[in-house]
N, C-alpha and C. Protein backbone atom coordinates (compact mmCIF):
# COMPACT_ATOMS: atom_id res chain seq x y z
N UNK A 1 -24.06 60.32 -54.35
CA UNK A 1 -25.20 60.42 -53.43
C UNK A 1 -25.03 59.39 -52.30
N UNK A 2 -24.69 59.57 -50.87
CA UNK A 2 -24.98 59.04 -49.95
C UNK A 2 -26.01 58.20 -49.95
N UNK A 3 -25.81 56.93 -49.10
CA UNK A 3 -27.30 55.65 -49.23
C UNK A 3 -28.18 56.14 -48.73
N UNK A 4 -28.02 57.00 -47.71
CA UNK A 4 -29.39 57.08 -46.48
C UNK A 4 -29.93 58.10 -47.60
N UNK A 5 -29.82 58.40 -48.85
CA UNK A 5 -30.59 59.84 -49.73
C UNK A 5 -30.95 58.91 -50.41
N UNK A 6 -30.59 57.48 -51.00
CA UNK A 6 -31.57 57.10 -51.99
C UNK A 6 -32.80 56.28 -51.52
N UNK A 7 -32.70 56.17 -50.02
CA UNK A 7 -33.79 55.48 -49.83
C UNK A 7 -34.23 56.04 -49.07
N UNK A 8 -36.00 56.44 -49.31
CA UNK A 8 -37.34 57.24 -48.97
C UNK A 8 -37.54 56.47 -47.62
N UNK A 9 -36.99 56.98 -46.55
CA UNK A 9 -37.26 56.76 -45.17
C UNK A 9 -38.16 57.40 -44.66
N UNK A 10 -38.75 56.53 -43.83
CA UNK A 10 -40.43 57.33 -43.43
C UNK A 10 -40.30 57.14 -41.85
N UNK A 11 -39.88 57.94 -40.67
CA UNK A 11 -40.63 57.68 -39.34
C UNK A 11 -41.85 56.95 -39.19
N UNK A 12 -43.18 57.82 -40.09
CA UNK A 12 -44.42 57.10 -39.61
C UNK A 12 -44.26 55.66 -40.20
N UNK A 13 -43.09 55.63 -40.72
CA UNK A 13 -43.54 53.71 -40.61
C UNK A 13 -43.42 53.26 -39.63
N UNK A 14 -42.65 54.03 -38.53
CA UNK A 14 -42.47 53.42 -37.31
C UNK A 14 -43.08 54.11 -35.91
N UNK A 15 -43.98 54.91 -36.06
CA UNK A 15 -44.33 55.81 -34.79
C UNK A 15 -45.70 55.52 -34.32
N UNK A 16 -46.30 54.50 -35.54
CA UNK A 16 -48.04 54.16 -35.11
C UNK A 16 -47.85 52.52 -34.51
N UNK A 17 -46.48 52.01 -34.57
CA UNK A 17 -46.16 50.78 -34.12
C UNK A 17 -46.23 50.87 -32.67
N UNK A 18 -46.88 49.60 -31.82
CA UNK A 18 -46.82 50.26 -30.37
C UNK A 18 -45.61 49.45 -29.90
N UNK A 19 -45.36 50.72 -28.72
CA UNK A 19 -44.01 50.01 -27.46
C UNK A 19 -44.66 49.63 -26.81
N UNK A 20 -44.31 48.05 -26.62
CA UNK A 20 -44.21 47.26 -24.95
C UNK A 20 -43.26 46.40 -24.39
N UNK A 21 -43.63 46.03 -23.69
CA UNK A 21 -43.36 44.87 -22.95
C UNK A 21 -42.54 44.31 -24.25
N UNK A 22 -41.63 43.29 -24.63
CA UNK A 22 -41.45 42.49 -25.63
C UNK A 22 -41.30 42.87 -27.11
N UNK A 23 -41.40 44.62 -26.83
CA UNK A 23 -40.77 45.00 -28.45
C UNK A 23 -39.38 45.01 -28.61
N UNK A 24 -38.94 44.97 -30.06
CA UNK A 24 -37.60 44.78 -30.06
C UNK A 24 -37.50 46.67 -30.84
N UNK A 25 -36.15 47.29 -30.70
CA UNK A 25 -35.90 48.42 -30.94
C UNK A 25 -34.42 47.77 -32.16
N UNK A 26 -34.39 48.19 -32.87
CA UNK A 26 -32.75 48.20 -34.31
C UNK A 26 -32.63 49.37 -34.64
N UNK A 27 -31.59 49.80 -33.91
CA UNK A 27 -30.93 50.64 -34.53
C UNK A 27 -30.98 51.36 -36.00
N UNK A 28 -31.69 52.34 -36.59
CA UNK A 28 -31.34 52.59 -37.95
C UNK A 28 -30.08 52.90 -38.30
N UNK A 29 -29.84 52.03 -39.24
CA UNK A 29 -28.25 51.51 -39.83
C UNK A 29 -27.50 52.77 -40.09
N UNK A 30 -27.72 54.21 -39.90
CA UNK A 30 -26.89 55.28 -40.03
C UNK A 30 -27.19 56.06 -38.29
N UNK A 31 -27.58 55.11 -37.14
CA UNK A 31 -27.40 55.82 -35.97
C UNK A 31 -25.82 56.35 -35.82
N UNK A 32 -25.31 56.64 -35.09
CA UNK A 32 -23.92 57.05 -34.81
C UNK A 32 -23.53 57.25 -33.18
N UNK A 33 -24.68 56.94 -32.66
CA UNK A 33 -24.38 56.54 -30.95
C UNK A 33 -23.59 55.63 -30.90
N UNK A 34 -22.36 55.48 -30.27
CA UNK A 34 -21.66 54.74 -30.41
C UNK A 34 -21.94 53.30 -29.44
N UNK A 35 -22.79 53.95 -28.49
CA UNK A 35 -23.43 52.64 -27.35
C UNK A 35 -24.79 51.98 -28.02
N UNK A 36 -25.29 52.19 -29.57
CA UNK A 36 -26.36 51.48 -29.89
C UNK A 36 -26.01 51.46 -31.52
N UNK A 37 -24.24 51.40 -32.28
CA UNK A 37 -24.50 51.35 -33.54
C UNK A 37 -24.99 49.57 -33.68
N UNK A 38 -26.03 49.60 -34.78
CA UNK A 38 -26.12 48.05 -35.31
C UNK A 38 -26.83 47.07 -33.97
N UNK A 39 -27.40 47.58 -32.88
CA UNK A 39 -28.11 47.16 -31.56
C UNK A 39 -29.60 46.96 -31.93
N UNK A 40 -29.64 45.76 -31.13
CA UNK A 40 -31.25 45.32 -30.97
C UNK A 40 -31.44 45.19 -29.56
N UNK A 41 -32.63 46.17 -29.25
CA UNK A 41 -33.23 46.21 -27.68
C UNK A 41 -34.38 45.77 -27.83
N UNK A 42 -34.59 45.17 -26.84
CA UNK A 42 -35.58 44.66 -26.08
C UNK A 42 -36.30 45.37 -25.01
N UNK A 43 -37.02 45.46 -24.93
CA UNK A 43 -38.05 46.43 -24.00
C UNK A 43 -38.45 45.93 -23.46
N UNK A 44 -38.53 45.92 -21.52
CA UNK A 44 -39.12 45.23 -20.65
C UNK A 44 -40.15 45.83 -19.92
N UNK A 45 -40.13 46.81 -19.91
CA UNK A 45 -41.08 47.67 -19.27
C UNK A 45 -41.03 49.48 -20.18
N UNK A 46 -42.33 49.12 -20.26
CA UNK A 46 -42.70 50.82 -21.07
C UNK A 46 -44.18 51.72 -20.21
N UNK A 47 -43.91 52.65 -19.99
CA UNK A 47 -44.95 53.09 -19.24
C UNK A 47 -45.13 54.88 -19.59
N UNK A 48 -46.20 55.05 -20.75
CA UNK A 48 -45.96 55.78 -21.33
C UNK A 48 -45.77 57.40 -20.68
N UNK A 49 -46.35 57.03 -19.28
CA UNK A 49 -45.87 58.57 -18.62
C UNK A 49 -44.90 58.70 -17.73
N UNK A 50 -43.94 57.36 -17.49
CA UNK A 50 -43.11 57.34 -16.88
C UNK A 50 -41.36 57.07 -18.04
N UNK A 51 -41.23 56.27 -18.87
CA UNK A 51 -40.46 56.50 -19.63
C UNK A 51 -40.37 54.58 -20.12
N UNK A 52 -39.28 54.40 -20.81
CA UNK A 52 -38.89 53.07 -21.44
C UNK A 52 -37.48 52.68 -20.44
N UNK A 53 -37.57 50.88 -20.59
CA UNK A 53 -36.46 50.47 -19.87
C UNK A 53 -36.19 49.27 -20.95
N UNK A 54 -35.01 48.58 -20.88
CA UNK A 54 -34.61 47.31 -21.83
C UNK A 54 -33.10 47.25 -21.87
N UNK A 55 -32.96 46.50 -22.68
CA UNK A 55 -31.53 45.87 -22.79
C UNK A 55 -31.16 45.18 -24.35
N UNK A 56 -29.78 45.97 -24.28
CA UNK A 56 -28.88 45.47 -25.92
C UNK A 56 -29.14 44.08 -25.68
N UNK A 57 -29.39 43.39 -26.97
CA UNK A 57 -29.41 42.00 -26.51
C UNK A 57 -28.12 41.56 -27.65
N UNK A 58 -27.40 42.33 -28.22
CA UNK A 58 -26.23 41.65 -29.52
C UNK A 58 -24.98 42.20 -29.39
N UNK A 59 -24.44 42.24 -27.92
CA UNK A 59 -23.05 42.55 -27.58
C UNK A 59 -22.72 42.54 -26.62
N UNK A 60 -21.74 41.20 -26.41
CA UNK A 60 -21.44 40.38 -25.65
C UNK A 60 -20.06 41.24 -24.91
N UNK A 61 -20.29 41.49 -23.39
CA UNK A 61 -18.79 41.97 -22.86
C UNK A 61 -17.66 40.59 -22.99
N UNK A 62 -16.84 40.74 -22.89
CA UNK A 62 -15.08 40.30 -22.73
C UNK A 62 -15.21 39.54 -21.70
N UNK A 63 -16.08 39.43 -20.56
CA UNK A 63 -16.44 39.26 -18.95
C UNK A 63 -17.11 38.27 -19.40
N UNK A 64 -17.34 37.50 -17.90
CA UNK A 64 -17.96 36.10 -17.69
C UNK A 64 -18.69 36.81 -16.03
N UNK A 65 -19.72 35.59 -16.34
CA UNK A 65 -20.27 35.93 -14.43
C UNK A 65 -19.80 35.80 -13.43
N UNK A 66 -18.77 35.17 -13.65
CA UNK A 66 -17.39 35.30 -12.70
C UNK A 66 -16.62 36.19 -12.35
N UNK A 67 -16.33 37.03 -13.04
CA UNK A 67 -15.64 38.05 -12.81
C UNK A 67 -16.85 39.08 -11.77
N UNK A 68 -17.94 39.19 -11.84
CA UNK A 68 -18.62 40.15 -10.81
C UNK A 68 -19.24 39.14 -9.85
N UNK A 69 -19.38 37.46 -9.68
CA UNK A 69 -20.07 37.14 -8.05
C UNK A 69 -18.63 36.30 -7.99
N UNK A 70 -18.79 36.36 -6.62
CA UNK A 70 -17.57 35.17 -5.99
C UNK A 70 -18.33 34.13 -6.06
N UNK A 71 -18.32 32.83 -6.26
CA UNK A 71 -18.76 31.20 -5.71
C UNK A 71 -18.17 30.36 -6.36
N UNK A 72 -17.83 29.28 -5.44
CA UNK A 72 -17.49 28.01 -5.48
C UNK A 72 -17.92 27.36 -6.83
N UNK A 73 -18.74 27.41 -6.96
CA UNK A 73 -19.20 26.83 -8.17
C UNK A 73 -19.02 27.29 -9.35
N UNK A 74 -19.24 27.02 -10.90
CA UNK A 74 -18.80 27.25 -12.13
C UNK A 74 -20.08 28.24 -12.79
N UNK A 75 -18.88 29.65 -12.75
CA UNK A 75 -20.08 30.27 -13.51
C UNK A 75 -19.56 30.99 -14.72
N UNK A 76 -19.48 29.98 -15.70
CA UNK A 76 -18.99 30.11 -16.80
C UNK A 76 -19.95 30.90 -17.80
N UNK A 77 -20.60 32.13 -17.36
CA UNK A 77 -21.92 32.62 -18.36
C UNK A 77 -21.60 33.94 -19.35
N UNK A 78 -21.34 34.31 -20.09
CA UNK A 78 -21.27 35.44 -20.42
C UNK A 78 -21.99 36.15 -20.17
N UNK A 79 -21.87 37.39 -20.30
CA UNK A 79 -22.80 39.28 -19.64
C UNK A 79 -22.59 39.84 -21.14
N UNK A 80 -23.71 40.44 -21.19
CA UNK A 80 -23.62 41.19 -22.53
C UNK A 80 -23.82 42.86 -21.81
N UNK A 81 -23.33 43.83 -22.80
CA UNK A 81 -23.75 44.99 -22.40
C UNK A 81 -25.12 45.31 -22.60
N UNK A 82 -26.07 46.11 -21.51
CA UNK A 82 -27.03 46.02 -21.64
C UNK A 82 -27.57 47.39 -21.94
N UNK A 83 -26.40 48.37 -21.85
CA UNK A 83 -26.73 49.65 -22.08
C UNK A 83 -26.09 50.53 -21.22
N UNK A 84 -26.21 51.70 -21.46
CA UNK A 84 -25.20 52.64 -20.76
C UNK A 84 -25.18 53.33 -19.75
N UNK A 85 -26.75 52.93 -19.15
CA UNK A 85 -27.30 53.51 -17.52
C UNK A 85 -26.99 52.52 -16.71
N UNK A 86 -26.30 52.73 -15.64
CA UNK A 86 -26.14 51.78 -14.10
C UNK A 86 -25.63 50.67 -14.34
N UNK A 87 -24.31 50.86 -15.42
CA UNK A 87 -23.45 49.61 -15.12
C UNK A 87 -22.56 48.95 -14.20
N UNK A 88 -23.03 49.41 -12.75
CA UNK A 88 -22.60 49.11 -11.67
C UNK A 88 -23.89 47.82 -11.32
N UNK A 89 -24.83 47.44 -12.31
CA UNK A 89 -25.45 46.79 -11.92
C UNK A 89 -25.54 45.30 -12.73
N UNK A 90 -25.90 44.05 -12.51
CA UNK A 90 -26.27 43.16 -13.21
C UNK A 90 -27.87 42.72 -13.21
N UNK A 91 -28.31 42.62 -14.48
CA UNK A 91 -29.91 42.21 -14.70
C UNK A 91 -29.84 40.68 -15.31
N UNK A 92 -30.86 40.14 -15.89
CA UNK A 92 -30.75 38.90 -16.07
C UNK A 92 -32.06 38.56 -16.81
N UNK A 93 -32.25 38.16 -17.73
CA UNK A 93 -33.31 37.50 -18.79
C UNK A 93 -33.83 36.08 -18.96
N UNK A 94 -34.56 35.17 -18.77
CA UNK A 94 -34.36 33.78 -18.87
C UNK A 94 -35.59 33.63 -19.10
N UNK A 95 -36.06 31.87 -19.18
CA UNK A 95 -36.82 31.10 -19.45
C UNK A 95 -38.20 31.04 -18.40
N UNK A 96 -37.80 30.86 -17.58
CA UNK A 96 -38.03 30.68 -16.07
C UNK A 96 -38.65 29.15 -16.43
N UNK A 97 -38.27 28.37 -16.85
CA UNK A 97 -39.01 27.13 -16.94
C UNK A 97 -38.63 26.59 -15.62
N UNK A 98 -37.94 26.80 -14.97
CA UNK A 98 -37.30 26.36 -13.29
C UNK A 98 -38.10 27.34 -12.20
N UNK A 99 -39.38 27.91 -12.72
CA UNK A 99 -40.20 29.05 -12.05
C UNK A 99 -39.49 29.81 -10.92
N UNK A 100 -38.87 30.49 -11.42
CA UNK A 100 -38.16 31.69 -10.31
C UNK A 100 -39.20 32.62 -9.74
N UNK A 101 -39.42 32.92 -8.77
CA UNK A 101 -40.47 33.36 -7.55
C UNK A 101 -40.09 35.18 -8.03
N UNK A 102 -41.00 35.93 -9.01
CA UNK A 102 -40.72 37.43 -9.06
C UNK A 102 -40.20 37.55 -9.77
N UNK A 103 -40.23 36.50 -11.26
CA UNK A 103 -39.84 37.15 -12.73
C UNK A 103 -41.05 37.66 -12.97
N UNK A 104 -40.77 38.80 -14.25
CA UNK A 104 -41.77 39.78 -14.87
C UNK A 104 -41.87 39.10 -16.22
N UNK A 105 -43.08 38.68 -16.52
CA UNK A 105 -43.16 37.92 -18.17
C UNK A 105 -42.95 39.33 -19.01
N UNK A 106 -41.99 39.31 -20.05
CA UNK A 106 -41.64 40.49 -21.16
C UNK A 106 -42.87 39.60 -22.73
N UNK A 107 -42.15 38.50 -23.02
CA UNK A 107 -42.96 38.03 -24.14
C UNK A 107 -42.74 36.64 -24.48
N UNK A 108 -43.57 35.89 -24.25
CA UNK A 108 -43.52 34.61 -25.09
C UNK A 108 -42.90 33.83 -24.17
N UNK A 109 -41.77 32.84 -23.36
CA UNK A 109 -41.40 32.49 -22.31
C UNK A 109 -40.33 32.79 -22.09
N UNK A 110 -39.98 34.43 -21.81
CA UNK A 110 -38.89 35.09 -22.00
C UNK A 110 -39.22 35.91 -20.48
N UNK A 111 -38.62 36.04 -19.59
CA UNK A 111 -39.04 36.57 -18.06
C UNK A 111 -37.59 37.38 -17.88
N UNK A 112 -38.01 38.52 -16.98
CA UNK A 112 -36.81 39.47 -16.55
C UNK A 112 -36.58 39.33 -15.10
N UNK A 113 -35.89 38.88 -14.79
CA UNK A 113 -35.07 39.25 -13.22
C UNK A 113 -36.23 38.03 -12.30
N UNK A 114 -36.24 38.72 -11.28
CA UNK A 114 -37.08 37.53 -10.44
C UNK A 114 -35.76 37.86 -9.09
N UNK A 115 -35.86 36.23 -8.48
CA UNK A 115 -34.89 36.07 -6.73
C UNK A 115 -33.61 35.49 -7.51
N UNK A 116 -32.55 36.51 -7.20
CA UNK A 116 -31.43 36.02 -7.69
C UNK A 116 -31.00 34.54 -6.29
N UNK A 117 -31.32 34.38 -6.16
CA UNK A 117 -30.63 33.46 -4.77
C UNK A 117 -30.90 32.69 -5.55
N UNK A 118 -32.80 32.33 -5.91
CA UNK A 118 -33.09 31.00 -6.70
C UNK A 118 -31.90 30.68 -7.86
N UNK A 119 -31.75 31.85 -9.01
CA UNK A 119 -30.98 31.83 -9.72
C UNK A 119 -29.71 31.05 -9.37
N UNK A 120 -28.91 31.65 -8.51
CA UNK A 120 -27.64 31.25 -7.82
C UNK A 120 -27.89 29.65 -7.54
N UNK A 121 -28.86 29.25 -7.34
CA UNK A 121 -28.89 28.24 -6.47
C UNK A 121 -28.78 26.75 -7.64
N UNK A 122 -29.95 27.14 -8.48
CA UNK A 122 -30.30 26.56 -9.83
C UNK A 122 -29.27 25.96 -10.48
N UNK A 123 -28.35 27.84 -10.74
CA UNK A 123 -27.30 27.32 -11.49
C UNK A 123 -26.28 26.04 -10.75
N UNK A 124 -26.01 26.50 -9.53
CA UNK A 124 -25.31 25.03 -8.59
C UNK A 124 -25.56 24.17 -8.94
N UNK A 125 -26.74 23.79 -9.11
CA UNK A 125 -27.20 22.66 -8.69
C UNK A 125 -27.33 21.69 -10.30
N UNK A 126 -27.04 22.79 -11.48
CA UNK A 126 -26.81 22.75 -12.60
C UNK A 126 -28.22 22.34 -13.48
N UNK A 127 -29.26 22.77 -12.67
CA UNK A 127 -30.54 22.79 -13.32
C UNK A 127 -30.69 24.08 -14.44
N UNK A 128 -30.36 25.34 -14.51
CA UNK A 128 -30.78 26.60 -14.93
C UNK A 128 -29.13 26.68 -15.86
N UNK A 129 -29.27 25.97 -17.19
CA UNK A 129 -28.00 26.32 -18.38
C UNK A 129 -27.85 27.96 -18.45
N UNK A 130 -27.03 27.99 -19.26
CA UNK A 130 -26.57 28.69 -20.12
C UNK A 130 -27.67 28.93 -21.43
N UNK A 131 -28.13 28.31 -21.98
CA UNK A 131 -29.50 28.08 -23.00
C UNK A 131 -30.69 28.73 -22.73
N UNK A 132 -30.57 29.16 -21.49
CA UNK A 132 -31.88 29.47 -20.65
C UNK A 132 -31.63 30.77 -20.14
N UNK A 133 -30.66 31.48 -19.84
CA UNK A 133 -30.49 32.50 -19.21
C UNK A 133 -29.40 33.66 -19.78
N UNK A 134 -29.59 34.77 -19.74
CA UNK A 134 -28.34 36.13 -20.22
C UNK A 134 -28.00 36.76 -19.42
N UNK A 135 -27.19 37.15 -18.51
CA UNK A 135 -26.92 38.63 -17.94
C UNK A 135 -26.90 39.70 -18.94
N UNK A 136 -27.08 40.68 -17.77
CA UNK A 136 -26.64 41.82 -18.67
C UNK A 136 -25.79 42.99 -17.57
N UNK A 137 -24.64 43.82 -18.35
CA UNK A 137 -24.14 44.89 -17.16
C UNK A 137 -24.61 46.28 -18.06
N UNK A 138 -25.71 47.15 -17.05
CA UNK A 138 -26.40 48.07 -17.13
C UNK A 138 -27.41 47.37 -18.23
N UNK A 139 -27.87 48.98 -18.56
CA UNK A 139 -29.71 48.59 -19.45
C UNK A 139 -29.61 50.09 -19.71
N UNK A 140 -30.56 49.97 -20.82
CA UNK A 140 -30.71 51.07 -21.81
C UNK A 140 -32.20 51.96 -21.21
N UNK A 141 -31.89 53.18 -20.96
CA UNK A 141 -33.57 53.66 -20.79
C UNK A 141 -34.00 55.35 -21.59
N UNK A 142 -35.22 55.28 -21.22
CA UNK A 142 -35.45 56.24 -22.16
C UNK A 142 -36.72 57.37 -21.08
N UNK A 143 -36.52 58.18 -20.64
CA UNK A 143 -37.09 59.09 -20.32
C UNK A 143 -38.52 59.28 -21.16
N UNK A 144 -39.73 59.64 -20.05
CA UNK A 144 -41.11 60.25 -20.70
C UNK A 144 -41.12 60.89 -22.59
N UNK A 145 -41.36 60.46 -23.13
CA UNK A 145 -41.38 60.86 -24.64
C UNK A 145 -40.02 60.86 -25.38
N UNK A 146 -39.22 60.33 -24.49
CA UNK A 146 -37.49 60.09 -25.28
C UNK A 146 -37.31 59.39 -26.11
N UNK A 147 -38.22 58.23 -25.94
CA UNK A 147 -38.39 57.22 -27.24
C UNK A 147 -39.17 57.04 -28.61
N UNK A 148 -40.18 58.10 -28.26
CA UNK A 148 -40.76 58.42 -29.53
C UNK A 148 -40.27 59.49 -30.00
N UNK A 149 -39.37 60.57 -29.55
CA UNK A 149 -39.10 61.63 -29.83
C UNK A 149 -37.83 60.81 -30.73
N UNK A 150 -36.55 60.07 -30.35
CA UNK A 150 -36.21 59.12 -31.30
C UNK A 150 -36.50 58.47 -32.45
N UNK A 151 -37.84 57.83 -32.49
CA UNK A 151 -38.35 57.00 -33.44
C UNK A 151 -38.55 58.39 -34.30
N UNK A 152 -39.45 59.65 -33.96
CA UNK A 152 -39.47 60.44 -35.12
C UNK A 152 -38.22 60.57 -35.85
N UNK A 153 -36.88 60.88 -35.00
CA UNK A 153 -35.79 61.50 -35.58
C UNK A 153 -34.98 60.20 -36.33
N UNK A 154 -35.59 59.22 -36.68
CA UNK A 154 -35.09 58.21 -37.40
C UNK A 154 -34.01 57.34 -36.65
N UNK A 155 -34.46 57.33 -35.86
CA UNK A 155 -33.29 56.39 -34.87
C UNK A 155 -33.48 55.05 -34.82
N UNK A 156 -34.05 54.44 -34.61
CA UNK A 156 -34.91 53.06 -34.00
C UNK A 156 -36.10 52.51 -35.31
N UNK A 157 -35.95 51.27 -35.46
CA UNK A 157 -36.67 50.30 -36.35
C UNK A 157 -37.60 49.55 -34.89
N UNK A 158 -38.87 49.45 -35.26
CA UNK A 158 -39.88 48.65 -34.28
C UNK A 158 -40.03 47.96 -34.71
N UNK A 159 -40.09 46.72 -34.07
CA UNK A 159 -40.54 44.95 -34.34
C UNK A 159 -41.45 44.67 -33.71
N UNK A 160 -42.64 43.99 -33.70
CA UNK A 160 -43.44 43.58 -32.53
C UNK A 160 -43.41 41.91 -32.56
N UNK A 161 -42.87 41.77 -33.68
CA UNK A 161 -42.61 39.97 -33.60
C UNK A 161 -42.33 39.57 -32.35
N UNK A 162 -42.98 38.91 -31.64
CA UNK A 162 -42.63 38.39 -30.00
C UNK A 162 -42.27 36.61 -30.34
N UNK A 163 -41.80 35.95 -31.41
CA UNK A 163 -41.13 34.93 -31.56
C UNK A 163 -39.88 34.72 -31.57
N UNK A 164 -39.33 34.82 -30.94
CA UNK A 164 -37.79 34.92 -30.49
C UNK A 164 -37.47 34.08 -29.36
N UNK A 165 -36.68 33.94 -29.12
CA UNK A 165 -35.79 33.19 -28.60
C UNK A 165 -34.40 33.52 -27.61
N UNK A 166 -34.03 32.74 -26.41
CA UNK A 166 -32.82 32.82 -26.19
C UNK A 166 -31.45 33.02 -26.92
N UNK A 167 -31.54 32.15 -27.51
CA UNK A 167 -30.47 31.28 -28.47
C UNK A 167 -30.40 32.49 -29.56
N UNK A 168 -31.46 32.96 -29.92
CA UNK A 168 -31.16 33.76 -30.81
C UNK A 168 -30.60 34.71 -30.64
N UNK A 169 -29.96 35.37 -29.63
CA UNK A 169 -29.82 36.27 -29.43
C UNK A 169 -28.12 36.88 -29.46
N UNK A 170 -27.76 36.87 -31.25
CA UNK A 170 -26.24 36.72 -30.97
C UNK A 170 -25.79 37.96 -31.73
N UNK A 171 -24.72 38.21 -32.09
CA UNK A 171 -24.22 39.07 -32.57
C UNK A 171 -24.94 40.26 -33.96
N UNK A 172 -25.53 38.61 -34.83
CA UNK A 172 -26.13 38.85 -36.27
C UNK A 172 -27.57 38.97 -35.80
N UNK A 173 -28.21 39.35 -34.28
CA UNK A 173 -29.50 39.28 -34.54
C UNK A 173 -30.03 40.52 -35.04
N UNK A 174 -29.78 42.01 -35.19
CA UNK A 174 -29.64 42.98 -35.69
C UNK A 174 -29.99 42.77 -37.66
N UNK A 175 -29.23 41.88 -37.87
CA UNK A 175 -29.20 41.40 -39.34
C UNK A 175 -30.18 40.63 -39.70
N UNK A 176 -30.46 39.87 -38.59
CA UNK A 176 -30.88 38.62 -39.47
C UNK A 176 -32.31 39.03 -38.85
N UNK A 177 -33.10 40.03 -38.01
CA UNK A 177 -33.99 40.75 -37.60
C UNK A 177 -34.79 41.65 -39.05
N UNK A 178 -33.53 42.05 -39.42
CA UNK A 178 -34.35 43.34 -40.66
C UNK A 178 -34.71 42.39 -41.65
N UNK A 179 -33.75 41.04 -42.15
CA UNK A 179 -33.82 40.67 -43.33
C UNK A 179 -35.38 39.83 -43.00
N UNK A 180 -35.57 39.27 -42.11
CA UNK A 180 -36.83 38.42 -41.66
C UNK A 180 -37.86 39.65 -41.68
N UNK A 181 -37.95 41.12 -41.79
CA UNK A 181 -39.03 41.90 -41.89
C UNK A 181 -39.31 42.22 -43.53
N UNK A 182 -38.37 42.09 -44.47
CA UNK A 182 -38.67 42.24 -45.63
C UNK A 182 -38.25 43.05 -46.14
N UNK A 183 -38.75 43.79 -47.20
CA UNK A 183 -38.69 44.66 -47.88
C UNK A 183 -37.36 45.75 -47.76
N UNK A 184 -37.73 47.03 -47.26
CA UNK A 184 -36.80 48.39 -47.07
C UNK A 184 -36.13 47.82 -45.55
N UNK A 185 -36.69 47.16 -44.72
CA UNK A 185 -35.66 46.71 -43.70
C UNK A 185 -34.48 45.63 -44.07
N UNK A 186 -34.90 44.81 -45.31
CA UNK A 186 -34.22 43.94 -45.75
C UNK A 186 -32.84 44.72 -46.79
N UNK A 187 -33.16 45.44 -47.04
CA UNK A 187 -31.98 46.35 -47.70
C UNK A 187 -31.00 47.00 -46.46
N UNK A 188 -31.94 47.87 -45.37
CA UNK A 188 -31.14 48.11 -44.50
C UNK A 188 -29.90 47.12 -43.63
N UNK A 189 -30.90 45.77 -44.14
CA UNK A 189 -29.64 45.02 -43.56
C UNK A 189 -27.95 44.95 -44.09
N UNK A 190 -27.90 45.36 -45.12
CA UNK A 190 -26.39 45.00 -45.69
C UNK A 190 -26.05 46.52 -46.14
N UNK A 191 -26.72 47.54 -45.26
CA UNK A 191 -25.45 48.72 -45.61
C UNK A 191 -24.56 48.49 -45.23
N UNK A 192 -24.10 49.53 -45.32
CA UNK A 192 -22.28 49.43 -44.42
C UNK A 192 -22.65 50.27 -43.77
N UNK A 193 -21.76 50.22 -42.38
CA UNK A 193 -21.37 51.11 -41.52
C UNK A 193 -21.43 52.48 -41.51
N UNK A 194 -20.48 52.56 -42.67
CA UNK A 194 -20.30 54.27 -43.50
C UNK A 194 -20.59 54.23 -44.48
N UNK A 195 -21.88 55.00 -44.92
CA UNK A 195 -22.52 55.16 -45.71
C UNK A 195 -21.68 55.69 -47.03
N UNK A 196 -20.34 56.00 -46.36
CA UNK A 196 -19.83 56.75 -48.16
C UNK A 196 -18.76 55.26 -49.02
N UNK A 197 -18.97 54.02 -48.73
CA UNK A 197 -18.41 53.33 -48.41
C UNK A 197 -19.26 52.63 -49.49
N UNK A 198 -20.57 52.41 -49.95
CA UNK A 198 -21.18 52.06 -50.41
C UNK A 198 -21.34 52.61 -52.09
């Protein structure tokens, strides 16, 4: 018997949970999209008649911020992939404790985008770390009812925990996300990959 048959998976555990601003999205551990296996998104903007927007926050590209701006200065930052729409683009997540003029608060002191110049400038000047800030190349989105039409079809685990962190945001946050929810998410944490494997 395959794992995903011995355990009584329920959508409505996850479809009366609300999307916003600051929810996190996990992957259910038998997705097979290959741009979201074992992924935790973040949701920056949800607008239920217009669609969902966010970003992988647990997979880091090969790339540095160097490789996409030219400057003089040291921009030693990693870019994570942010998803598979408009990766001709770079977005950016931070603290804003250096108040960047036109960040969007997502949750808790976690802000999206804002004046990249300030950004640029910050980092020079070596006020705005690494500790404080993520790129991302592209972002994940979801069309008018695309995301709940998902959550029914067992795709996506909802979090509304808005205690998180920069720092946290690494490879194992996927893992160490389900096991901190408990129970049947805490099992989901240590399937395997391939379920026949188990």
């Amino acid at each position: 018997m395959k794992q995903e048959e011995k355990i009584k998976w329920d959508y409505r555990n996850e479809i009366n949970k609300p999307l916003k601003s600051g929810t996190l999205l996990l992957a259910q551990p038998f997705m097979d999209d290959p741009n979201f296996i074992r992924s935790t998104c973040l949701i920056v903007n949800h607008i239920k008649e217009e669609g969902t927007f966010g970003f992988v926050l647990n997979q880091k590209t090969n790339k540095k911020l160097s490789h996409f701006i030219d400057a003089d200065f040291n921009l030693d930052f990693d870019v994570y992939y942010g998803g598979p729409v408009g990766n001709d683009s770079l977005f950016f997540l931070h603290t804003n404790e250096h108040h960047i003029s036109g960040a969007k608060k997502i949750s808790n002191n976690i802000y999206w985008n804002g004046n990249f110049d300030e950004i640029m400038e910050k980092i020079e000047a070596g006020i705005i770390t690494s500790s404080e800030i993520l790129f991302f190349l592209g972002y994940s989105g979801w069309d008018k009812g695309q995301l709940r039409k998902e959550i029914i079809e067992n795709s996506w685990i909802v979090q509304n925990d808005e205690h998180f962190a920069l720092k946290n945001f690494t490879k194992n946050l996927w893992k160490n996300t389900l096991l901190k929810m408990k129970g049947i998410y805490a099992e989901f944490a240590n399937f395997p990959i391939d379920p026949n494997l188990n």
